[in-house]
Protein backbone atom coordinates (compact mmCIF):
# COMPACT_ATOMS: atom_id res chain seq x y z
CA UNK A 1 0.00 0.00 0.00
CA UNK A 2 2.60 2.34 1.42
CA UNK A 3 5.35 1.33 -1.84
CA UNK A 4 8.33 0.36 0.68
CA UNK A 5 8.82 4.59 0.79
CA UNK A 6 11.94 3.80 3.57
CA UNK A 7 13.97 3.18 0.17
CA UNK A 8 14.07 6.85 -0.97
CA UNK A 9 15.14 7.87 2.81
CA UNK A 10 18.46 7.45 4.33
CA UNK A 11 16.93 5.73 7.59
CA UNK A 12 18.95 5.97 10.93
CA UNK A 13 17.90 3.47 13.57
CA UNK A 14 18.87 4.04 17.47
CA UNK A 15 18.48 1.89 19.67
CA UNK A 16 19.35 0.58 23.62
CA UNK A 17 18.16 0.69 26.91
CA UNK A 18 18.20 4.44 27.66
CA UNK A 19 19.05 7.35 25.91
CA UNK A 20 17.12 6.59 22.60
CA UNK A 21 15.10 9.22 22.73
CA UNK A 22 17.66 11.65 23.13
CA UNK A 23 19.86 10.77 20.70
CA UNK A 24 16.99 10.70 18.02
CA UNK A 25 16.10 14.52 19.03
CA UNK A 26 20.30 15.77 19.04
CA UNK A 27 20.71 13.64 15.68
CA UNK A 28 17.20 15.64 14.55
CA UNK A 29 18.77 18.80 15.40
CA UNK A 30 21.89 18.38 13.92
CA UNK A 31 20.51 17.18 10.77
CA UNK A 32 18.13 20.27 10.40
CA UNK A 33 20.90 22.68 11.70
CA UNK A 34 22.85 21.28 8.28
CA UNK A 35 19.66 22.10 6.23
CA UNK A 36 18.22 19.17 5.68
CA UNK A 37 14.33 18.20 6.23
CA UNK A 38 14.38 15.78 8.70
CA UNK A 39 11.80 12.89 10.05
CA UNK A 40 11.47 11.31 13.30
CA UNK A 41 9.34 8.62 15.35
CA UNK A 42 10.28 8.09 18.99
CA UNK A 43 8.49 7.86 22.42
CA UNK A 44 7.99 10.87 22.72
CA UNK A 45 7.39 13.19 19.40
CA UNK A 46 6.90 12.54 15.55
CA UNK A 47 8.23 14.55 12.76
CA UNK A 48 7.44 13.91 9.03
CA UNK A 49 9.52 17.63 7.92
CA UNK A 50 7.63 20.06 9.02
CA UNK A 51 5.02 18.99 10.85
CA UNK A 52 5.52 17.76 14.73
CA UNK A 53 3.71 16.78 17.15
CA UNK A 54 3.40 14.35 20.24
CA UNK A 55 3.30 10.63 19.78
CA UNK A 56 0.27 9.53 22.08
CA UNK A 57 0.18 6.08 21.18
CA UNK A 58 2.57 5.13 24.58
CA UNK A 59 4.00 2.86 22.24
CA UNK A 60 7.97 3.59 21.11
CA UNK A 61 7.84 1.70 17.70
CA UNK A 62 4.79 1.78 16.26
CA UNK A 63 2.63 -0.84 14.55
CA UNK A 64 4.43 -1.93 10.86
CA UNK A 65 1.29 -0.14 8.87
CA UNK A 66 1.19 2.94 11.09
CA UNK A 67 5.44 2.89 10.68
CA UNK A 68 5.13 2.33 7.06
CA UNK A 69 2.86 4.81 6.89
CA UNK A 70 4.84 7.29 8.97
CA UNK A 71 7.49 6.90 6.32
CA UNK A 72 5.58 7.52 3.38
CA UNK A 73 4.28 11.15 4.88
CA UNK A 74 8.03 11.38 5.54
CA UNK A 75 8.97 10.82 1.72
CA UNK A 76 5.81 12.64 0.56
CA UNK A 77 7.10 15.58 2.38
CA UNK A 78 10.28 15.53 0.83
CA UNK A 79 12.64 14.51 3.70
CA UNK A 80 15.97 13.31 3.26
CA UNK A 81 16.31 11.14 6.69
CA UNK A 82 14.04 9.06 8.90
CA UNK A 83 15.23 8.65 11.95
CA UNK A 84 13.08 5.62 14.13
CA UNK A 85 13.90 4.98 17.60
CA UNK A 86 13.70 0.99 17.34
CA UNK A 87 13.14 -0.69 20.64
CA UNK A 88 14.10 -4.19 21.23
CA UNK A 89 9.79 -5.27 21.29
CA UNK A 90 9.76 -3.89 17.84
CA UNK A 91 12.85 -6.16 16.46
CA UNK A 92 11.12 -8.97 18.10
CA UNK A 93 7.64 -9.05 16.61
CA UNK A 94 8.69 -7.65 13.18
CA UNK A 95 6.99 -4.09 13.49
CA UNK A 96 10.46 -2.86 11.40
CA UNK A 97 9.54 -5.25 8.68
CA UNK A 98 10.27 -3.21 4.95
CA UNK A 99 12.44 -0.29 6.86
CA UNK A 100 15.58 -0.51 4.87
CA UNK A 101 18.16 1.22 7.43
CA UNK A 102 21.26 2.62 6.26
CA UNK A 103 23.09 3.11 9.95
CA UNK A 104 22.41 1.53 13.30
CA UNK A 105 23.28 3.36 16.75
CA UNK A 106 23.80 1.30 19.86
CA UNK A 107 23.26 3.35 23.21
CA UNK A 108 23.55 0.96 25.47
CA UNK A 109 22.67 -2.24 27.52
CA UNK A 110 21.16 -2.28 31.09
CA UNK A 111 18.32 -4.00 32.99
CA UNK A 112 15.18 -3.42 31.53
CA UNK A 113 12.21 -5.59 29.67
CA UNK A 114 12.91 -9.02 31.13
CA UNK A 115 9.17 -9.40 31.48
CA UNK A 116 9.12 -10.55 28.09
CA UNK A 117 12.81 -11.05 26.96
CA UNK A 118 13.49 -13.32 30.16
CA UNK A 119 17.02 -12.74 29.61
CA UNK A 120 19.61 -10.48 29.38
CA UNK A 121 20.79 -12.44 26.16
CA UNK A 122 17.71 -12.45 24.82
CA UNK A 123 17.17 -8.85 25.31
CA UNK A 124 20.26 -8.19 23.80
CA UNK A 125 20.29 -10.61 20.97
CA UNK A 126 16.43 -8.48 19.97
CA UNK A 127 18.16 -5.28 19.94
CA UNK A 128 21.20 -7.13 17.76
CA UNK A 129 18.62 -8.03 15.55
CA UNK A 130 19.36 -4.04 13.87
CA UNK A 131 22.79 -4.68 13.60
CA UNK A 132 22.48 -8.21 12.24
CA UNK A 133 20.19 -6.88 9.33
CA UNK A 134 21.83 -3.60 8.59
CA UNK A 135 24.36 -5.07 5.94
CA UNK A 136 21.21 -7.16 4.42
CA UNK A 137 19.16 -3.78 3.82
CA UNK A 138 18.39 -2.60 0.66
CA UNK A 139 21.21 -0.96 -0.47
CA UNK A 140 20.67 2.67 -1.77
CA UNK A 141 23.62 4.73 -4.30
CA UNK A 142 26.53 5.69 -2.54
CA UNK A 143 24.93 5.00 0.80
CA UNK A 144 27.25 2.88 2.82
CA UNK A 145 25.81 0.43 5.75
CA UNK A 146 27.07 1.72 9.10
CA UNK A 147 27.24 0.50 12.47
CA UNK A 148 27.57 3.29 15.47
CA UNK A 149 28.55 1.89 18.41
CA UNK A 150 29.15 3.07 22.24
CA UNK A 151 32.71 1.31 23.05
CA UNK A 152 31.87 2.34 26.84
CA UNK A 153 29.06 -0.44 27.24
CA UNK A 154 29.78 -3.95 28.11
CA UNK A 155 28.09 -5.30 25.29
CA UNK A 156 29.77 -3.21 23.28
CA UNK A 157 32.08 -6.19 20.79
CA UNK A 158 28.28 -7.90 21.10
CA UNK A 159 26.93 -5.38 18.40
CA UNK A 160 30.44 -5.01 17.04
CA UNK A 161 30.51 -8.74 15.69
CA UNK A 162 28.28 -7.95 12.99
CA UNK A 163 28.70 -6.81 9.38
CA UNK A 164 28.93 -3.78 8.54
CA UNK A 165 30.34 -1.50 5.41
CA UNK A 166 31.96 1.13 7.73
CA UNK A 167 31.82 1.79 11.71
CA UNK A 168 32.31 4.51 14.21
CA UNK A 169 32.52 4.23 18.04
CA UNK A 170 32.26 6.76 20.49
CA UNK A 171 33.18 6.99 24.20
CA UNK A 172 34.20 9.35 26.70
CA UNK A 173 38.33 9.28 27.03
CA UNK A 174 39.99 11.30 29.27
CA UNK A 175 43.02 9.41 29.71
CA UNK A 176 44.38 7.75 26.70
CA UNK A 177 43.23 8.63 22.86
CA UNK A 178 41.39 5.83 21.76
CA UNK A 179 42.72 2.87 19.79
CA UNK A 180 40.73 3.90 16.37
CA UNK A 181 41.23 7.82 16.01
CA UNK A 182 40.23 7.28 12.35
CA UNK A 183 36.93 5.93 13.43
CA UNK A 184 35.94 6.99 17.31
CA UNK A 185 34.36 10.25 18.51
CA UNK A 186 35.00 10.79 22.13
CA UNK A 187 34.98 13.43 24.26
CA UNK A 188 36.80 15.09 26.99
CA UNK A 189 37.29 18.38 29.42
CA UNK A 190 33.45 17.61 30.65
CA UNK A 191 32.33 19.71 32.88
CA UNK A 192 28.77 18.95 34.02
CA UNK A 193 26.31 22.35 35.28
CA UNK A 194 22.60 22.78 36.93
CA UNK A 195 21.63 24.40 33.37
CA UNK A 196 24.47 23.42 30.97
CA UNK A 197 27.14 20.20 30.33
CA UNK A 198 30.18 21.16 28.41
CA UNK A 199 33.01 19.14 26.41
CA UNK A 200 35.44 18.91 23.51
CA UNK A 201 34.00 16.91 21.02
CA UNK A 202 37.09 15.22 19.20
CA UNK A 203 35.88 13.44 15.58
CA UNK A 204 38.59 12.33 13.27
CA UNK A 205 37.92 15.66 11.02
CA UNK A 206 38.97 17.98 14.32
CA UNK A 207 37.80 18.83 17.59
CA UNK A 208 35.17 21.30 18.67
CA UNK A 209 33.62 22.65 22.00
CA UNK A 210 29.76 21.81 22.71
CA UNK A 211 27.72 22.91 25.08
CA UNK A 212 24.33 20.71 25.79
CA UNK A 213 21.33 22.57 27.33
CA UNK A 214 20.98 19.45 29.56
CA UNK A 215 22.49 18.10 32.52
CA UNK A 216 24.38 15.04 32.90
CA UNK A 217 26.97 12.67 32.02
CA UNK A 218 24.84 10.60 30.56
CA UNK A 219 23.67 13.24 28.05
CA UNK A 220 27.46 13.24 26.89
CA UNK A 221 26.92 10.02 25.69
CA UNK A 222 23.82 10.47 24.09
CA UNK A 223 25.29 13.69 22.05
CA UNK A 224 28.18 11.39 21.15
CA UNK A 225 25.74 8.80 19.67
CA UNK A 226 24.40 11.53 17.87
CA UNK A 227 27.45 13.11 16.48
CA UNK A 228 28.73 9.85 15.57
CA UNK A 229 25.57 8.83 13.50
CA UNK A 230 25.71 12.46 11.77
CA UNK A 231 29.98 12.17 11.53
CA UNK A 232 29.29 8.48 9.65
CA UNK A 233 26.97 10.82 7.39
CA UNK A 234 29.03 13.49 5.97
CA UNK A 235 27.82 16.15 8.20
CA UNK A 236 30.35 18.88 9.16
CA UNK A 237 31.36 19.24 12.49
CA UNK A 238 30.11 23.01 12.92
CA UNK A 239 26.72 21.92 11.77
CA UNK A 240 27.31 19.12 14.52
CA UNK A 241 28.09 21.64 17.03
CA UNK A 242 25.32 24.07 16.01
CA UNK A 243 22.82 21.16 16.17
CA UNK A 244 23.83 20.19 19.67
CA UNK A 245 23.66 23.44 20.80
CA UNK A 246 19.89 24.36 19.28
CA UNK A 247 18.69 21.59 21.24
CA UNK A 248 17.24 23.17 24.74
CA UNK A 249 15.23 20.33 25.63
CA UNK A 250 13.64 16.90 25.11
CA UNK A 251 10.26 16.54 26.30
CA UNK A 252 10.46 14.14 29.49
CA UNK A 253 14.17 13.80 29.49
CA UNK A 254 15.71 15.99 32.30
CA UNK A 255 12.85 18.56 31.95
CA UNK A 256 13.12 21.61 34.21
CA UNK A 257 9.30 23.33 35.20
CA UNK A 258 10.03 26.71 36.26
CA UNK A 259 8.54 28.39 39.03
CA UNK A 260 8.64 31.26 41.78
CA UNK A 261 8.73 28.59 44.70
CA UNK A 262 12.71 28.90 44.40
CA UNK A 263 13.13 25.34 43.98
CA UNK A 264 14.19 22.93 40.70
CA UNK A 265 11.68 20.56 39.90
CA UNK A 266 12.55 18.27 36.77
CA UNK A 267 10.52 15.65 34.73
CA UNK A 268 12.85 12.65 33.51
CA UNK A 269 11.13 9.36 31.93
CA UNK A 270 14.03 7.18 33.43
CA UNK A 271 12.24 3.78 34.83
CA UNK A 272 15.03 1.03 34.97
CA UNK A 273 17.56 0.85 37.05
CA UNK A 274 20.60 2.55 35.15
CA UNK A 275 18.51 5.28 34.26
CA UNK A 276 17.73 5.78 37.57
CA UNK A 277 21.86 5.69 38.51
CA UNK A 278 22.58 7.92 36.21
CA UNK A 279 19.77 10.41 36.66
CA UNK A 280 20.85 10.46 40.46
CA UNK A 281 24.40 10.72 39.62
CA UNK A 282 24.36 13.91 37.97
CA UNK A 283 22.07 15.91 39.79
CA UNK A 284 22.74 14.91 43.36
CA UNK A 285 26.56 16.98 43.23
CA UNK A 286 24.50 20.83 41.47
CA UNK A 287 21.68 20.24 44.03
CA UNK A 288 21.98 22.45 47.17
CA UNK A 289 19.12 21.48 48.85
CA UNK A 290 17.14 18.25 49.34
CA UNK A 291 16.49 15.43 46.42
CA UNK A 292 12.80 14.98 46.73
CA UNK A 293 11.78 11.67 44.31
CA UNK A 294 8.65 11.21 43.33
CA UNK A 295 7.75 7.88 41.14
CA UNK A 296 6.61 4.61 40.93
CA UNK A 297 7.19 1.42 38.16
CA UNK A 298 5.09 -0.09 35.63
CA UNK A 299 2.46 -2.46 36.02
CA UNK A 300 2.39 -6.09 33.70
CA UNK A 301 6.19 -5.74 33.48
CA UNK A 302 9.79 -6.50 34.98
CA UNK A 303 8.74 -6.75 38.86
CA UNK A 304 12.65 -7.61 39.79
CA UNK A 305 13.90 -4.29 39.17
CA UNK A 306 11.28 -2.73 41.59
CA UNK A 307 13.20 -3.13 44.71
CA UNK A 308 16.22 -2.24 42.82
CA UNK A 309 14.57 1.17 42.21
CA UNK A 310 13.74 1.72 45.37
CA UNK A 311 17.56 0.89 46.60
CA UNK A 312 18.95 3.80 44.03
CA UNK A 313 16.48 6.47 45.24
CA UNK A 314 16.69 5.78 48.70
CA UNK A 315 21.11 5.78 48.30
CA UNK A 316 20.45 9.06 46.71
CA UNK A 317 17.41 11.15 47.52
CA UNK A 318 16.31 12.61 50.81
CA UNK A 319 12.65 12.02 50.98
CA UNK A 320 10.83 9.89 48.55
CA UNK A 321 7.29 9.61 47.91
CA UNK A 322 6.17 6.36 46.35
CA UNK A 323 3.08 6.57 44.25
CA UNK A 324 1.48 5.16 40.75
CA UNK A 325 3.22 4.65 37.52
CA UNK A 326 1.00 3.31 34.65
CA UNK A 327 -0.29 0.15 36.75
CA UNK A 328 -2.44 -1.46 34.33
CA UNK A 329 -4.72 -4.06 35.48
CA UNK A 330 -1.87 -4.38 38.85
CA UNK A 331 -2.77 -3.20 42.20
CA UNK A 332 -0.74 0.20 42.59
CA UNK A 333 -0.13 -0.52 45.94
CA UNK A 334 1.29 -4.01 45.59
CA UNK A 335 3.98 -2.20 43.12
CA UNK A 336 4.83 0.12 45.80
CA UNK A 337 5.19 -2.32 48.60
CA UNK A 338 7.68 -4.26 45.95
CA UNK A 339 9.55 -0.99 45.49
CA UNK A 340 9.70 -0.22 49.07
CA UNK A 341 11.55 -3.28 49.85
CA UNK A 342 14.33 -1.63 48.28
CA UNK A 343 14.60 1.13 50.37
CA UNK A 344 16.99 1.82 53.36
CA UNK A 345 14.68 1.13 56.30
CA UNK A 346 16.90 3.19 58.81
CA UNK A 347 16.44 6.31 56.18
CA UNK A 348 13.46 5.49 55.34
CA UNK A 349 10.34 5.25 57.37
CA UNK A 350 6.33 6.02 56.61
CA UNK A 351 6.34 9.88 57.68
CA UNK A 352 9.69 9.93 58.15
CA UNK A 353 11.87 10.83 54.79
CA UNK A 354 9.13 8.38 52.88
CA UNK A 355 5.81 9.20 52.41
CA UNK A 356 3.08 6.88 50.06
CA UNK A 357 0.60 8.57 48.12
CA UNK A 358 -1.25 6.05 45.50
CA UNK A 359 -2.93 9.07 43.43
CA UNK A 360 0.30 10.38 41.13
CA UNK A 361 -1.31 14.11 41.02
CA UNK A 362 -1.61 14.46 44.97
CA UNK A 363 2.27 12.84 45.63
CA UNK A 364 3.19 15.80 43.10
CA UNK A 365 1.47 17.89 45.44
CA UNK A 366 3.02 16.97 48.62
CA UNK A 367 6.38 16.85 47.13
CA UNK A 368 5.70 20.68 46.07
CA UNK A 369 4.48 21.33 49.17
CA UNK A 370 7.23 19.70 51.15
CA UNK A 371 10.04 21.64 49.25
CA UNK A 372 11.92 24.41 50.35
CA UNK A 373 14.37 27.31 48.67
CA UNK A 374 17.19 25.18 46.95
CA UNK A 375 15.39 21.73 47.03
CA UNK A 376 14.84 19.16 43.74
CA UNK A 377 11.38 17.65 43.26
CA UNK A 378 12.21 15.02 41.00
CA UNK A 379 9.37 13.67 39.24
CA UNK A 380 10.80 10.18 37.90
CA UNK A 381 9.43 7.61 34.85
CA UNK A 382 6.18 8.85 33.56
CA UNK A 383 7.94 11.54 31.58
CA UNK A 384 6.18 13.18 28.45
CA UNK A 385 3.62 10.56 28.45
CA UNK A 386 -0.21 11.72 27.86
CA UNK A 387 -1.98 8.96 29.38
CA UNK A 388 -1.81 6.35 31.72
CA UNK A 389 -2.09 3.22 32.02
CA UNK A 390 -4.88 1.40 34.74
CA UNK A 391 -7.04 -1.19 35.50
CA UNK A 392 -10.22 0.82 34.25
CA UNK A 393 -8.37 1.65 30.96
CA UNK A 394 -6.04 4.73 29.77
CA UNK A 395 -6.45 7.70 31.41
CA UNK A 396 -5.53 11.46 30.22
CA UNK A 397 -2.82 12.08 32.62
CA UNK A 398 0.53 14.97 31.73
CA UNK A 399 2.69 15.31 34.19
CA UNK A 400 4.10 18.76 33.53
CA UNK A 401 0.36 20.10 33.45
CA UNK A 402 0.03 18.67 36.89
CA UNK A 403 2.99 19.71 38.29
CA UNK A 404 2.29 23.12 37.06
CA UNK A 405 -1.50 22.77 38.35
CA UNK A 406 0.18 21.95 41.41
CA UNK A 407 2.03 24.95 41.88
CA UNK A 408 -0.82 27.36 40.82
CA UNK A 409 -2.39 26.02 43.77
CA UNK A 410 -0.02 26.84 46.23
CA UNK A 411 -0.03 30.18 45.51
């Protein structure tokens, strides 16, 4: 119906455990800061050129017609990449069927999804499913298959086993240059800020400073990914830089809500256990104040990472309120009391540092209310989501409308 229309695309394909999202957005904004017209399909947002908007579907990859279909608009529009976060669900049950990718990106590898992988192998031989593929794609003029790959992750010579025409790596160095110049992006100098991370991007055309509107370590990595995708693609590096730096947010990923209450509150979609590491990591050293957390975990999936949740937050944060997160046809409060067995009971006690509110909108609330001058209300794993997931169905629920409800209340 749709005419395969992924052939008259050059189609980028991230994906990992975390950062996918991300990546697609900086690699997005690079592209368009070169002047190219640029599609996208992740969690969060859909572009087919000029038209964007928010992906409501709560699902990452979509269905193979509603992909295909995606594509087409894409091609119709005149675009000149598709860029389609491709989760490891996706690879599984064929939804990428008749997407003819010309590069793969590999973020990473962490606990997540072993609801329905089972195992870490099998979770990671899904995702390797991209990689495996790439060199059997449809092979379009002058368009070489690539492989980008992040040479910091353990699973990194997993996804580095397979075929490809050319390959980059990228990692963060700050001791010894890497052992592939001609190939690996890395960076160095980082210096990580409440509103601001910067580096020196080295690529094997030169070296440039960036500075990323958004926080983190992790988000080093994740403009690395990005670079190294648009590097593999003949982009120039000041059209890299320029395309890193246009990019002042990502809807759900380390989202700041301003307010007059003198406090940061931030919105992050991390929901497995690295995520929540590395979300901890770099904000608890540029937070003056108090770490207020505020989340829950998924219903009809991975139950053993619950506790492990609750160990990170309660290692990191100062008070925690426990509360719904998409439950589906689970019992909210059965996920909480599996999260809370993570927790430091000598930190943590009902009333005491830990408080556990079932209804998402009125823990927001008490966090808000809770929070003084130079605290962080950290609103963890629902992220830019527009509904929610429970027993009685989906639900309109946005959690930056209800923080910001929230606040106008307090006033």
């Amino acid at each position: 119906m749709y005419g395969f229309p992924s052939a008259k695309l050059r189609v980028i394909g991230v994906t990992g455990t975390n950062g996918k999202t991300t990546v697609c957005n900086m690699l997005a904004h690079i592209l368009e800061a070169n002047g190219n017209r640029v599609g996208m399909a992740t969690t969060v947002n859909i572009w087919t050129g000029k038209q964007k908007w928010i992906n409501e579907t709560k699902m990452t990859t979509l269905s193979p017609f509603a992909l295909q279909g995606l594509i087409r608009q894409m091609a119709n529009n005149k675009c000149a990449y598709a860029i389609v976060e491709t989760t490891s669900h996706a690879l599984d049950q064929h939804r990428t069927w008749g997407i003819f990718y010309d590069v793969a990106v590999f973020t990473n590898l962490t606990h997540d999804h072993l609801d329905y992988h089972k195992t870490l192998e099998r979770y990671q031989a899904a995702k390797g499913q991209l990689f495996k593929n790439l060199s059997e794609s449809l092979r379009k003029p002058g368009l070489p298959k690539t492989a980008v790959i992040n040479l910091g992750d353990p699973a990194a010579d997993y996804f580095d086993q397979f075929v490809a025409d050319q390959k980059f790596y990228f990692a963060i160095d700050d001791l010894n240059t890497p052992e592939t110049p001609d190939k690996t992006l890395w960076a160095t100098d980082i210096k990580e800020g409440r509103d601001a991370t910067n580096f020196i991007l080295h690529t094997p055309g030169g070296s440039a400073d960036i500075t990323l509107h958004l926080p983190g370590r992790f988000n080093v990595y994740n403009a690395l990914a990005a670079a190294s995708a648009a590097h593999a693609l003949g982009i120039p590096l000041i059209k890299i830089q320029q395309g890193l730096h246009s990019l002042w947010q990502v809807p759900g990923r380390m989202e700041y809500v301003p307010n007059t209450k003198g406090i940061d509150i931030i919105i992050d979609y991390a929901h497995t256990p690295d995520g929540f590491q590395k979300v901890f990591e770099a904000l608890r050293p540029i937070v003056s104040g108090r770490i207020i957390a505020v989340f829950g975990a998924a219903g009809e999936r991975d139950r053993t990472k619950r506790p492990i949740l609750g160990q990170i937050a309660s290692h990191f944060a100062d008070d925690i309120i426990l509360t719904e997160e998409d439950p589906a046809s689970e019992d909210p409060d059965v996920i909480i009391s599996e999260i809370g067995a993570g927790l430091d009971p000598n930190k943590f006690q009902v009333n005491h540092h830990l408080h556990i509110i079932t209804d998402r909108p009125a823990a927001i609330k008490k966090a808000l209310e809770i929070a003084q001058t130079g605290d962080l209300v950290l609103c963890l794993s629902m992220g830019a989501q527009t509904v929610m997931t429970k027993a009685e169905g989906k639900v309109n629920y946005n959690e930056r409308a209800t923080i910001e409800e929230a606040l106008k209340a307090l006033v």
